[in-house]
Protein backbone atom coordinates (compact mmCIF):
# COMPACT_ATOMS: atom_id res chain seq x y z
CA UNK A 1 38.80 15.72 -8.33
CA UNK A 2 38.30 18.73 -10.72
CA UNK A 3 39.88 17.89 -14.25
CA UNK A 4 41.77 20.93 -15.43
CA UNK A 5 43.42 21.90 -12.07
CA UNK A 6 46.92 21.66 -12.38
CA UNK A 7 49.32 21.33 -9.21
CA UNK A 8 51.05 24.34 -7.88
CA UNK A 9 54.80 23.68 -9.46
CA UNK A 10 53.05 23.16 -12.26
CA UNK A 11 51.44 26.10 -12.48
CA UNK A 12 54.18 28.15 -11.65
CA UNK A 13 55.80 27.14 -14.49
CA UNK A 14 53.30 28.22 -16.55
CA UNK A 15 53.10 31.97 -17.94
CA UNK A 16 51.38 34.90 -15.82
CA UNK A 17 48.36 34.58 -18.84
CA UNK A 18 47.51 30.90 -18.64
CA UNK A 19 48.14 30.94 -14.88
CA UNK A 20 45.02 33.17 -14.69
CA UNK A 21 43.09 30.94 -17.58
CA UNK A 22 43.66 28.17 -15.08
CA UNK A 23 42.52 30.15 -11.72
CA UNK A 24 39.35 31.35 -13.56
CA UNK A 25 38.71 27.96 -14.91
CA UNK A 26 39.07 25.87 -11.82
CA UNK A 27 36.81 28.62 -9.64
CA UNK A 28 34.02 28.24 -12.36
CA UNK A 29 33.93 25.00 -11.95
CA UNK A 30 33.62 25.13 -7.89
CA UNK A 31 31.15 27.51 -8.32
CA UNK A 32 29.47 25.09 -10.90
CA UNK A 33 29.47 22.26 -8.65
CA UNK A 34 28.46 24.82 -5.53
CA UNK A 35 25.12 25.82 -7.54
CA UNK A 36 23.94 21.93 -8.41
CA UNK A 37 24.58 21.05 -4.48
CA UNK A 38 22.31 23.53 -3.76
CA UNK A 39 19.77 22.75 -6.52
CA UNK A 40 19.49 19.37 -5.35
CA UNK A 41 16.08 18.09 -4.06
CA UNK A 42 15.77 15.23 -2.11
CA UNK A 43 12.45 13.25 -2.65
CA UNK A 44 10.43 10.89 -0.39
CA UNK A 45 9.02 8.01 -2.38
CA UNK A 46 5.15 9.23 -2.61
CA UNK A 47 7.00 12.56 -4.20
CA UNK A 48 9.20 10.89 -6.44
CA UNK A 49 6.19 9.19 -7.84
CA UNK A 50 4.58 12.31 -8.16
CA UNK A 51 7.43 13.71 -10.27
CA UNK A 52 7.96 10.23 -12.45
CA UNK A 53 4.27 8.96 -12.50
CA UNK A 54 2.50 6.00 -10.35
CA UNK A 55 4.66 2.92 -9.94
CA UNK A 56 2.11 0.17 -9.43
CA UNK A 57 5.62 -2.46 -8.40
CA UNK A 58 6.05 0.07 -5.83
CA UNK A 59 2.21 0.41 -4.59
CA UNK A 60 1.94 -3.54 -4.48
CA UNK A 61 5.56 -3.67 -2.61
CA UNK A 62 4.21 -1.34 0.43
CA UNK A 63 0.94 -2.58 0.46
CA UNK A 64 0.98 -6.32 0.24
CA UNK A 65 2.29 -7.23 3.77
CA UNK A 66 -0.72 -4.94 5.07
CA UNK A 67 -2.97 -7.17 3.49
CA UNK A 68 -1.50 -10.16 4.09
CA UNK A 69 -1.66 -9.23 7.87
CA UNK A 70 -5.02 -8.21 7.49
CA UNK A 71 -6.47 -11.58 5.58
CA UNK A 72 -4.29 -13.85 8.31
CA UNK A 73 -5.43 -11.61 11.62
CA UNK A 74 -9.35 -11.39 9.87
CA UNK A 75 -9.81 -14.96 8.23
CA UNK A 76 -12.93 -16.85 9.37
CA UNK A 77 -12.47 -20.96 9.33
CA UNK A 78 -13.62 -22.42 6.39
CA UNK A 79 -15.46 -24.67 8.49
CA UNK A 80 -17.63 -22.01 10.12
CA UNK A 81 -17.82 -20.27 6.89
CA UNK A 82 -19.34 -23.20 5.07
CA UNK A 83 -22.83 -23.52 6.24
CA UNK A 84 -23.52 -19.92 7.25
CA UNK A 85 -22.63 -19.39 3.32
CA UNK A 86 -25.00 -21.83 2.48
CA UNK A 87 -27.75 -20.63 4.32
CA UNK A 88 -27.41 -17.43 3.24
CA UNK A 89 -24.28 -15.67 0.94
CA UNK A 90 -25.26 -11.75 1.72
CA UNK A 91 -25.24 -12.42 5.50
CA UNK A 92 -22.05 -14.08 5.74
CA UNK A 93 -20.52 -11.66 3.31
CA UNK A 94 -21.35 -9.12 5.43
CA UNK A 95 -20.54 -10.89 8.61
CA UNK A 96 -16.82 -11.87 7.67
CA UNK A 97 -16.06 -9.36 4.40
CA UNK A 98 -16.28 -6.59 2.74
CA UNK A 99 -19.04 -5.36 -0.20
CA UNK A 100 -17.46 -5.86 -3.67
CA UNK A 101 -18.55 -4.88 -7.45
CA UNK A 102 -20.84 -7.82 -7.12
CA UNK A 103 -20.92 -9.82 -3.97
CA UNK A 104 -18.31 -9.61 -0.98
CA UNK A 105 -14.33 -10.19 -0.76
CA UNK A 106 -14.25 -12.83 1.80
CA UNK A 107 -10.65 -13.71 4.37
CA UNK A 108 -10.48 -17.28 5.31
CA UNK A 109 -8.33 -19.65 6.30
CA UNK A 110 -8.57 -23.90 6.11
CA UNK A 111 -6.21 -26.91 5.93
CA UNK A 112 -6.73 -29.27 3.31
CA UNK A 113 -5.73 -31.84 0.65
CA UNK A 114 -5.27 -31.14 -2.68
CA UNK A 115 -7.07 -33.47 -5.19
CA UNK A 116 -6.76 -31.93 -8.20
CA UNK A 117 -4.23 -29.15 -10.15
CA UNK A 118 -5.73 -27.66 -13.76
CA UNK A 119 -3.30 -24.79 -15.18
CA UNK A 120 -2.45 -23.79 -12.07
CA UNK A 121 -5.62 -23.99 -9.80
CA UNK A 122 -5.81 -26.56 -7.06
CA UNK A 123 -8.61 -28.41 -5.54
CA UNK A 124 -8.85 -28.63 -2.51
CA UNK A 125 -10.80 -31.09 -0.39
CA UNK A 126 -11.47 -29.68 3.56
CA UNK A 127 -12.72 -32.54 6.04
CA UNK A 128 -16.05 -32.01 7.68
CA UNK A 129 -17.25 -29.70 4.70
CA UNK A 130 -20.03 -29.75 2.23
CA UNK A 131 -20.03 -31.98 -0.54
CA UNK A 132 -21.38 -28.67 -2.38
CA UNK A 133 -18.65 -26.24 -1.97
CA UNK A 134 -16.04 -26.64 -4.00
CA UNK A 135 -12.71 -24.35 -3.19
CA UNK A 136 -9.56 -23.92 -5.33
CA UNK A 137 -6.70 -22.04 -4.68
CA UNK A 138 -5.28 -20.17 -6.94
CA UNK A 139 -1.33 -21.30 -7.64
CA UNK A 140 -0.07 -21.39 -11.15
CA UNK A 141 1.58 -18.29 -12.92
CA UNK A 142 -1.27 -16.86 -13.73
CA UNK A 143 -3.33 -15.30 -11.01
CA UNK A 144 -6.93 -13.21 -11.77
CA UNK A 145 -9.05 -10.93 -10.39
CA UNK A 146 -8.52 -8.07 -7.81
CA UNK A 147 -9.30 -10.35 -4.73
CA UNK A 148 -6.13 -9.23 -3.01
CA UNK A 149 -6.69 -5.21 -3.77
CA UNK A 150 -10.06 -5.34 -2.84
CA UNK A 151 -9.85 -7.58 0.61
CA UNK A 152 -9.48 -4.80 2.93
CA UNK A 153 -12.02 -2.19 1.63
CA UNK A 154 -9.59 0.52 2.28
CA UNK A 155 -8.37 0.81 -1.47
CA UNK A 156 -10.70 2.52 -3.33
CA UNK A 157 -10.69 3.76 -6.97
CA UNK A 158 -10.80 7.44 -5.87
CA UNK A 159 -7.32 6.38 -4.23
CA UNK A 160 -5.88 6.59 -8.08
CA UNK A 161 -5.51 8.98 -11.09
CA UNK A 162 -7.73 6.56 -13.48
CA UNK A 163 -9.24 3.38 -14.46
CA UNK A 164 -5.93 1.83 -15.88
CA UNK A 165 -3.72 2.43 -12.43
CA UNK A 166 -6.58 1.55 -10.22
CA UNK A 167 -6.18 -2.03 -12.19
CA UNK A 168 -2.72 -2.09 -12.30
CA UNK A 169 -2.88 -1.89 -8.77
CA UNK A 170 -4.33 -4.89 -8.44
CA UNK A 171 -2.46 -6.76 -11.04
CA UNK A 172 0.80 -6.09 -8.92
CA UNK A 173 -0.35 -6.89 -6.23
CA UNK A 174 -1.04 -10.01 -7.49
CA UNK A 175 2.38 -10.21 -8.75
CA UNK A 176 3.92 -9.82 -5.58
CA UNK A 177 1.95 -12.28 -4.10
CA UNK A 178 3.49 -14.84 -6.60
CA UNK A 179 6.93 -13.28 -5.58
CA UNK A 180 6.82 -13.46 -2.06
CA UNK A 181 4.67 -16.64 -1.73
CA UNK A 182 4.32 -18.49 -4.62
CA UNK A 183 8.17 -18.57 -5.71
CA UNK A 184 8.75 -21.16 -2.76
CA UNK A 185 6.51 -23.64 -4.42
CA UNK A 186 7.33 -23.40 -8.08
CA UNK A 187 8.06 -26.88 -10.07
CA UNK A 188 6.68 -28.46 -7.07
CA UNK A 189 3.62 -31.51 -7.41
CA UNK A 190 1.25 -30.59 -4.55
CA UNK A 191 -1.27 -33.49 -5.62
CA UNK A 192 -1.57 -35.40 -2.44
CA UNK A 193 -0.28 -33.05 -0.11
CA UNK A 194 -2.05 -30.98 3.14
CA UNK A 195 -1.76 -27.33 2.88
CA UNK A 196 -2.24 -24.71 5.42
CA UNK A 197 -3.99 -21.76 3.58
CA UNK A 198 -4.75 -18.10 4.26
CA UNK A 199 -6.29 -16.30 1.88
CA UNK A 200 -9.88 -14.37 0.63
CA UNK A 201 -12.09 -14.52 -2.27
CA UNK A 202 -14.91 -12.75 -4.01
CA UNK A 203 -18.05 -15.04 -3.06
CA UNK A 204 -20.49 -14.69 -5.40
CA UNK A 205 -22.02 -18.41 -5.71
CA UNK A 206 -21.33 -20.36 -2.33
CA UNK A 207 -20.47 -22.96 -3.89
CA UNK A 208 -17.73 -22.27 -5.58
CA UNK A 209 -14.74 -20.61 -3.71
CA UNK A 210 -11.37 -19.53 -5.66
CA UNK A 211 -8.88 -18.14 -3.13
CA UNK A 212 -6.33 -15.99 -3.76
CA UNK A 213 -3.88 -16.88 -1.27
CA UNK A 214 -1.48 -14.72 0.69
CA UNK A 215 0.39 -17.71 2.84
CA UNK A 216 0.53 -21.45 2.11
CA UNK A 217 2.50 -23.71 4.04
CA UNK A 218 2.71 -27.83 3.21
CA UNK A 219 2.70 -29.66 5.88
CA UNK A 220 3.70 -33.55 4.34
């Protein structure tokens, strides 16, 4: 509805003068509303953040179920992984991940009891595995690294303006990880229970695994 147009009887009432005022008034303001329909652009996401800037909550929204498929269709066993990491961390990284900054991002998978919960990181104990290796999952509120931007090998830094989104990237990813996965869990006590795990991790020393994970399911 246009404000200012009056209705024809009242209108006639009005004087030949103002009559006109009105005409001239309510046309200008068809042909205002004419010009900003036409004017209007309608923007696909990737050029809406070309207009407003990167969103990294909007990166980490489209890209996290890729990479969660990825790390559950790629994962080795942890089982299998174990020794072959022993024997030699390069080869295996190679074998079942991709090269990082130092070392390789690793998918795997493994059921297993958790033993232990500091700020957030469980321990994990998986039957018929080294007494060496020791793997925590990452759980709490506050998860680290760029494990979860960096498991595929297809996001690169040359992907991003600078250093800063290239890192946010990664940060919300992280974020909605803890949205879409972690959420389920909060306030719970997992001490004692068996979790189902997918996830990867950046192995540097064999010995010491901390996944990132992407799907955990408690079964008892």
């Amino acid at each position: 509805m246009i404000t200012g147009v009056v209705m024809p009887a009242t209108l006639n009432s009005l004087p030949a003068n103002k009559r006109m005022k009105v005409y001239v008034a309510g046309v200008c303001a068809l042909a205002l509303m004419a010009l900003m329909a036409f004017d209007t652009k309608v923007l696909s996401l990737a050029e809406l953040e070309g207009e407003v800037g990167f969103s990294p909550e909007n990166f980490a929204q489209q890209s996290f179920p890729e990479i969660k498929e990825y790390i559950e269709t790629n994962a080795v066993e942890a089982n299998v992984l174990a020794p072959e990491a022993l024997e030699s961390a390069g080869a295996s990284g190679e074998k079942y991940g991709v090269p990082s900054g130092i070392g390789h991002v690793i998918p795997v998978t493994l059921t297993g009891v958790v033993v232990d919960e500091k700020s957030g990181i469980y321990t994990v104990n998986v039957a018929d595995m080294s007494d060496e290796i020791v793997i925590r999952v990452q759980a709490g509120s506050a998860i680290n690294g760029t494990t979860l931007r960096d498991t595929t090998g297809d996001i690169q830094f040359s992907d991003f303006t600078n250093q800063i989104e290239y890192q946010n990237a990664g940060a919300a990813l992280n974020e909605e990880m803890k949205r879409q996965i972690l959420s389920e869990m909060a306030g719970q006590d997992l001490t004692g229970k068996t979790l189902v795990i997918a996830g990867s991790f950046n192995m540097i020393n064999p010995k010491n695994w901390l996944i990132t994970p992407v799907s955990i399911a408690i079964t008892d």
